[in-house]
Protein backbone atom coordinates (compact mmCIF):
# COMPACT_ATOMS: atom_id res chain seq x y z
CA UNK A 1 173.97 70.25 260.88
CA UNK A 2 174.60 72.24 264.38
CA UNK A 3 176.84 70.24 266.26
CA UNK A 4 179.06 67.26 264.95
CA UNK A 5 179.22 63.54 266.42
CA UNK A 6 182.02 64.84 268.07
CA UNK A 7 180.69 68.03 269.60
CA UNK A 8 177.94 65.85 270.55
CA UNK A 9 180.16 62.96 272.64
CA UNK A 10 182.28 65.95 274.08
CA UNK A 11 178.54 67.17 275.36
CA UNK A 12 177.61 64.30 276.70
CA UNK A 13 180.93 63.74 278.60
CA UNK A 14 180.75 66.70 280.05
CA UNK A 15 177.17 66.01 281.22
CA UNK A 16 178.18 62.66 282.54
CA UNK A 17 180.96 64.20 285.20
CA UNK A 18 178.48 65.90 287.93
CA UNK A 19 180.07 68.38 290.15
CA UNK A 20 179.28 68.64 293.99
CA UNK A 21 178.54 71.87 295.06
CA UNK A 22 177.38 73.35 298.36
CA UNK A 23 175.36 76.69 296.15
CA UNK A 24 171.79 77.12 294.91
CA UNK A 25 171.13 74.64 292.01
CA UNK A 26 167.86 74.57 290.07
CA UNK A 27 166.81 70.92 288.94
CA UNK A 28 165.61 71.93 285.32
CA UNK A 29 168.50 73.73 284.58
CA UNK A 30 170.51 70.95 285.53
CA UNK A 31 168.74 68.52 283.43
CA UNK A 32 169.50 70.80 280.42
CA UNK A 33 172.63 72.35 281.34
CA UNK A 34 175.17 72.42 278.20
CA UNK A 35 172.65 70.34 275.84
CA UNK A 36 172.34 72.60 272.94
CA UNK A 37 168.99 73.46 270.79
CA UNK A 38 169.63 74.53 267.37
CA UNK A 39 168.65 77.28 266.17
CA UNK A 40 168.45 78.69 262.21
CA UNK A 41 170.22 75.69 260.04
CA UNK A 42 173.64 75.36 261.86
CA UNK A 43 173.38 77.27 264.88
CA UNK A 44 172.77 76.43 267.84
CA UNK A 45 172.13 78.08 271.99
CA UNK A 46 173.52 75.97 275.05
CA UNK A 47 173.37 77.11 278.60
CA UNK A 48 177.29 75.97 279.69
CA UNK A 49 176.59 77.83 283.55
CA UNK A 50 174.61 79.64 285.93
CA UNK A 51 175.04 80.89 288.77
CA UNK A 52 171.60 82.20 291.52
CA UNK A 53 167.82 81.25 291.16
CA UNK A 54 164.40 82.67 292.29
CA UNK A 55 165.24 82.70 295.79
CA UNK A 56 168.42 84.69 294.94
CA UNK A 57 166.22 87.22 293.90
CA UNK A 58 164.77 87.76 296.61
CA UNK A 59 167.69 87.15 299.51
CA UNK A 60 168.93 90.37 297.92
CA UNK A 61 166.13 92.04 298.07
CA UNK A 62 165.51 91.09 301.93
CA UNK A 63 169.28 91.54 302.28
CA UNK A 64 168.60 87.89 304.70
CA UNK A 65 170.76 85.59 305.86
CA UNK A 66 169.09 82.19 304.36
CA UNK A 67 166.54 81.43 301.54
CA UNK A 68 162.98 80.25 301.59
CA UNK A 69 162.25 82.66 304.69
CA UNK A 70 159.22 83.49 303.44
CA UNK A 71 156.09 81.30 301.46
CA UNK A 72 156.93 80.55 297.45
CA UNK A 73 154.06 83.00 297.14
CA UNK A 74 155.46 85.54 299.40
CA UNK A 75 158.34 85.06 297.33
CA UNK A 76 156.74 85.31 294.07
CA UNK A 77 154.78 88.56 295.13
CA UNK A 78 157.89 90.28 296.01
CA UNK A 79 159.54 89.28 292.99
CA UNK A 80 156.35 90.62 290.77
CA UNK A 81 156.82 93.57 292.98
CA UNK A 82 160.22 94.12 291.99
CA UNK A 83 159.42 93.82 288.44
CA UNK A 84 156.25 96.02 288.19
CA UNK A 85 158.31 99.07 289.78
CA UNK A 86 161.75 98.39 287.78
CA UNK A 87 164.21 97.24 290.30
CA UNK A 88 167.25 95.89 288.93
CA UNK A 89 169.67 95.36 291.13
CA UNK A 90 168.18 92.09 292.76
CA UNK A 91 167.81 90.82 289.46
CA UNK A 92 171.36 91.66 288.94
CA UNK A 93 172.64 88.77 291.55
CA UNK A 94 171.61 85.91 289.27
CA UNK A 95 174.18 85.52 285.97
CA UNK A 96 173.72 82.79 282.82
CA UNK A 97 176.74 81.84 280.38
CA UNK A 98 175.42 80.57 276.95
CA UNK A 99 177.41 78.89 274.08
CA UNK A 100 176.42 80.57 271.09
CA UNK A 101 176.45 79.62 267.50
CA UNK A 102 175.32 82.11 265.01
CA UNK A 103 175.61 84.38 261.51
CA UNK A 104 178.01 87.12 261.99
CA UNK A 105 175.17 89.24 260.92
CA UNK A 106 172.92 88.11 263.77
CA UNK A 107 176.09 88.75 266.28
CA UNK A 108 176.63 91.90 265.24
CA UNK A 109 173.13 92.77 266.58
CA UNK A 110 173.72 90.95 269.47
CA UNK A 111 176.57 92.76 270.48
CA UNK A 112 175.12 95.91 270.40
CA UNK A 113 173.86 94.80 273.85
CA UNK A 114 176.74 95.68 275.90
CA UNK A 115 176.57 94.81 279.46
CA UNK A 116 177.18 91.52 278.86
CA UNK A 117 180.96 89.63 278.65
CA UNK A 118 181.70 88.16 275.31
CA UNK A 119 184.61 86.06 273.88
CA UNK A 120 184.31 85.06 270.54
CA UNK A 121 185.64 82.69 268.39
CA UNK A 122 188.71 84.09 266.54
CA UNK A 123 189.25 84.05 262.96
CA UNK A 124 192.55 86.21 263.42
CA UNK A 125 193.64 82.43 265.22
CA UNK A 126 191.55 79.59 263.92
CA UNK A 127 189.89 78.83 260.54
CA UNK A 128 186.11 79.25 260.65
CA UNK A 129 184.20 76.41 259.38
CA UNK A 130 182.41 76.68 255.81
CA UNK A 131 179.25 77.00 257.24
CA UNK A 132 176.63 79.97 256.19
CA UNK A 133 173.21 80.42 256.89
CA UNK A 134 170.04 80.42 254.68
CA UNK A 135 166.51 81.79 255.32
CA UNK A 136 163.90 78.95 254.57
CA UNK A 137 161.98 79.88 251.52
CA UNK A 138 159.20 81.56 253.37
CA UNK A 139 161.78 83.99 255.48
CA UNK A 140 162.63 85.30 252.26
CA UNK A 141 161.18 88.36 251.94
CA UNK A 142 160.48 92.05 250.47
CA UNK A 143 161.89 94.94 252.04
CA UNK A 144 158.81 96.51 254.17
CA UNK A 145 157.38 99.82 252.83
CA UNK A 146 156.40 101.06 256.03
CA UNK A 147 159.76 100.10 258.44
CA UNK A 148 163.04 100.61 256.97
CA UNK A 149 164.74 98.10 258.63
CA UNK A 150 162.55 95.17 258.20
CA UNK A 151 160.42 92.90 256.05
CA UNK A 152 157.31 92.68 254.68
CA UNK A 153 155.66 89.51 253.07
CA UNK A 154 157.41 86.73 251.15
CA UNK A 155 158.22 86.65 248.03
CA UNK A 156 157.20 84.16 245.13
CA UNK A 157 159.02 80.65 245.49
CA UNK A 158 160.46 80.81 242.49
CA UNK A 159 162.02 84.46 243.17
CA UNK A 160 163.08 82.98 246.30
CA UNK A 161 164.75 80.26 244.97
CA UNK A 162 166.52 82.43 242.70
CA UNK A 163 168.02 84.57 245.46
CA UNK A 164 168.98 81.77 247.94
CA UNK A 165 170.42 80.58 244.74
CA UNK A 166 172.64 83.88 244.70
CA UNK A 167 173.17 83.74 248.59
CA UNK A 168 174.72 79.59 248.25
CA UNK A 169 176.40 80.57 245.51
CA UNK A 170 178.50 83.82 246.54
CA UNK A 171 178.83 82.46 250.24
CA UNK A 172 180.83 79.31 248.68
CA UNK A 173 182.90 81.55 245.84
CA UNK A 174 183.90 83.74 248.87
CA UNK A 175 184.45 80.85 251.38
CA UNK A 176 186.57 78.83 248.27
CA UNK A 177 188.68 81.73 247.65
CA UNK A 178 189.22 82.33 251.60
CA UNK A 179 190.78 78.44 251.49
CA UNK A 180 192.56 79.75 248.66
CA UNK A 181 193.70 82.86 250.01
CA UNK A 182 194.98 80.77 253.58
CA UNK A 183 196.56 77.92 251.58
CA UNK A 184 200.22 78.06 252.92
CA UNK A 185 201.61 76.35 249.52
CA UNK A 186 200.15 79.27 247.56
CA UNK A 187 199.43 82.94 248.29
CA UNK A 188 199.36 82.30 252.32
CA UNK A 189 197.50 85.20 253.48
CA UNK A 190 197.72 86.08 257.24
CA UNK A 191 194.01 84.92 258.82
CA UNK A 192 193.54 88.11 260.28
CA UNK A 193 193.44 89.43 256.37
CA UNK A 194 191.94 86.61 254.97
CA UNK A 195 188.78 86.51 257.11
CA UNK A 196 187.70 89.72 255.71
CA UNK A 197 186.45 88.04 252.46
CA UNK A 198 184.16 85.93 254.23
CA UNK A 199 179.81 87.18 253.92
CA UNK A 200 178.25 87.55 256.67
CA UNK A 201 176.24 84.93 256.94
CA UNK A 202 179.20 83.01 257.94
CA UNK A 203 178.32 81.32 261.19
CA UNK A 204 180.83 81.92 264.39
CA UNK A 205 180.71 81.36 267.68
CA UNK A 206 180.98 83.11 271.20
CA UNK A 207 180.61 82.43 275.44
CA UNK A 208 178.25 85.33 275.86
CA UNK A 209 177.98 85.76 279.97
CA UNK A 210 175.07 88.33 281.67
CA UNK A 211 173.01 89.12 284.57
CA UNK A 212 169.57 88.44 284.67
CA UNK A 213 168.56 91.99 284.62
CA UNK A 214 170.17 92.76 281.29
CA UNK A 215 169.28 89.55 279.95
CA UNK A 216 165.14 90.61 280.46
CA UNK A 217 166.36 93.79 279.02
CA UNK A 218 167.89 91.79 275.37
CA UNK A 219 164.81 89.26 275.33
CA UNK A 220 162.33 92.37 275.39
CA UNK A 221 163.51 94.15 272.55
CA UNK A 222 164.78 90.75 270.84
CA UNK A 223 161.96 88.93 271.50
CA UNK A 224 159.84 91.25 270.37
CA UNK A 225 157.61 90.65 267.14
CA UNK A 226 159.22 93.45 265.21
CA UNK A 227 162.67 92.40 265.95
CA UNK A 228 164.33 90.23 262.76
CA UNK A 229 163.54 87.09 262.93
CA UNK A 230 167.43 85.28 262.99
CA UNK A 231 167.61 87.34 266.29
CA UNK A 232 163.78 86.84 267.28
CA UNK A 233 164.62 82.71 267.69
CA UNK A 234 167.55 82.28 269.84
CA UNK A 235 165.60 84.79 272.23
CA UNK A 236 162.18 82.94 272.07
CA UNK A 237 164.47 79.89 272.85
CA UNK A 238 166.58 81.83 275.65
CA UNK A 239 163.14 82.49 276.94
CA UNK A 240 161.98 78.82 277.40
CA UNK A 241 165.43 78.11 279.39
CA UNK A 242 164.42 81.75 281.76
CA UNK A 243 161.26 79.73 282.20
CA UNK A 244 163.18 76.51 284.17
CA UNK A 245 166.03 78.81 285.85
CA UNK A 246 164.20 81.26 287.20
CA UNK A 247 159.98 80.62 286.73
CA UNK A 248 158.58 83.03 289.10
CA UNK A 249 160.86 86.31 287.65
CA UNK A 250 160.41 84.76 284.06
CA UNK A 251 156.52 84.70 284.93
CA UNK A 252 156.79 88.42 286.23
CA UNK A 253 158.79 89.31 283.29
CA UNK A 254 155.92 88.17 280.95
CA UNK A 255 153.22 89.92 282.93
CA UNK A 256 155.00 93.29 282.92
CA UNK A 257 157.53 93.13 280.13
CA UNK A 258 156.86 91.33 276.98
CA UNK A 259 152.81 91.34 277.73
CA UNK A 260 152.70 94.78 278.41
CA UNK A 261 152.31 98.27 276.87
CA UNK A 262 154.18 101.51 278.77
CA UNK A 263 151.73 104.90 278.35
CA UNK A 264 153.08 107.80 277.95
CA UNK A 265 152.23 110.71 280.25
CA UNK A 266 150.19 112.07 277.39
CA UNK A 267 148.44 108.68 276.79
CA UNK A 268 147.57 108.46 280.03
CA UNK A 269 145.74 111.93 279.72
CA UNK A 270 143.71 110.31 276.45
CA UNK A 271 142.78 107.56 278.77
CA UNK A 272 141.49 109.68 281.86
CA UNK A 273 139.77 111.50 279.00
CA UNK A 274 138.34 108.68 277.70
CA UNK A 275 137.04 107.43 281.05
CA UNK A 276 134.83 110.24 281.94
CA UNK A 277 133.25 110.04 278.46
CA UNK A 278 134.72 112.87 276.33
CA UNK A 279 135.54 111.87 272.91
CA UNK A 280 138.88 112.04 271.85
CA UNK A 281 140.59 111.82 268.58
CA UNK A 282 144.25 112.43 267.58
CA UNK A 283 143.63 115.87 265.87
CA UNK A 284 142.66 116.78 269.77
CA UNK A 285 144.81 114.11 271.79
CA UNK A 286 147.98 116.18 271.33
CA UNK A 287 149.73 112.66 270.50
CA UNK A 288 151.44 112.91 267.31
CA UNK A 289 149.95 110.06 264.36
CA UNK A 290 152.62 107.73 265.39
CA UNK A 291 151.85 107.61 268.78
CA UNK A 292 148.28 107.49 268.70
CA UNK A 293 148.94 105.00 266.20
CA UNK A 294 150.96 103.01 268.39
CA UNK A 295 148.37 103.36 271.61
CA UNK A 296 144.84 102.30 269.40
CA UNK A 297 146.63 99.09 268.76
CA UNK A 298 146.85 98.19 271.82
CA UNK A 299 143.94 99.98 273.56
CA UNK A 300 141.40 99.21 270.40
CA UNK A 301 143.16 96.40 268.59
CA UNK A 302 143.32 98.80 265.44
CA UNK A 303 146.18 100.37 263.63
């Protein structure tokens, strides 16, 4: 369970007090502004502000002095334009704070991405909850032979069972002697010490606050098929919530971002090569394996 009954009634009180404001709002992120959708078995993503839209995007790339100068498809051109040739700093006037719940694992991927503002939940202060995550039976799966840092195919159920058995069963030892550890009428260990006992699929918590530039720039490598998966769902679900914030950038951002390919200069060469009908293979491409790997998947649809 993500949220409790009384997470949930906090929610909803706080959706139940609108605030007037004179700035930019967009209707469909009101409408879901600070409902959460879980994510993984007790996380959850919530969108608690934001601040710009679309036409934010575009005032500061006119530098004008009101919005909607110019047609929505004007607007939506510009904004495509924008994207295609990698400006940033328009993108930068729009900002997002989510309420995130997730593994400590998964968060210390996340914060890898560091031009964001984060404040985390503090175990050095409060007790974290006994809460851990587990993969469903078919995430759990054999280390890949061909990447290093990910996962091939799943295993057998009953192998699986067997090591979610191992994964419940060590994340509650360590979580019972943690209790044990804090308990005030027995060894009373200082939280800041005690935490470090915990495994890290402990869920915590953060306010996680970034532009809209930087945020395209997390959601393409982390929603990306060869990113892990715990990572891979909270951005496929940030990306349905850039899709009612900011649709025309978010539809730009899947045209030349997540549905695109970048050639290298010496791809680009194999390409030109290509076109005038000389036939070129990797022993005479000057690509290494891995790249011409990498460009016949997506020019041929082979590996």
């Amino acid at each position: 369970m993500a949220l409790t009954s009384e997470q949930r009634a906090e929610i909803e009180a706080q959706r139940s007090e609108p605030q007037l404001t004179s700035r930019p709002t967009v209707a469909a992120m009101e409408n879901l502004l600070f409902t959460p959708f879980e994510v993984l078995d007790h996380g959850f993503l919530r969108v608690v502000d934001y601040m710009g839209d679309d036409g934010a995007v575009v005032q500061a790339a006119r530098v004008s002095y009101g919005r909607g100068t110019k047609k929505v498809s004007e607007d939506a051109g510009l904004i495509r334009y924008l994207m295609r040739h990698r400006h940033s700093t328009p993108f930068e006037m729009c900002e997002i704070k989510f309420h995130v719940k997730l593994p400590v694992f998964v968060a210390r991927q996340w914060i890898r991405h560091r031009m964001a503002s984060v404040n985390e939940y503090s175990a050095r202060y409060s007790i974290l909850d006994r809460e851990f995550y587990l993969p469903a039976l078919d995430q759990v799966a054999a280390q890949s032979s061909s990447n290093r840092q990910g996962r091939s195919e799943a295993l057998d159920p009953e192998t699986a069972h067997q090591v979610l058995k191992i994964l419940r069963r060590d994340a509650s030892q360590c979580y019972d002697d943690y209790e044990s550890l804090l308990n005030p009428e027995g060894t009373g260990l200082a939280r800041e010490l005690a935490r470090m006992n915990l495994t890290l699929n402990t869920y915590t918590q953060w306010y996680w606050k970034i532009d809209l530039h930087n945020l395209m720039h997390f959601l393409a490598l982390r929603a990306d098929p060869h990113a892990q998966y715990e990572i891979r769902v909270y951005a496929e679900k940030m990306i349905e919530i850039l899709k009612a914030w900011v649709p025309a950038t978010a539809a730009a951002f899947e045209e030349y971002r997540l549905g695109a390919f970048t050639l290298s200069a010496g791809m680009l060469k194999v390409v030109r090569r290509r076109l005038v009908g000389e036939t070129v293979t990797q022993e005479n491409s000057g690509l290494t394996k891995r790249e011409w790997s990498e460009m016949a998947a997506v020019l041929d649809g082979a590996s």
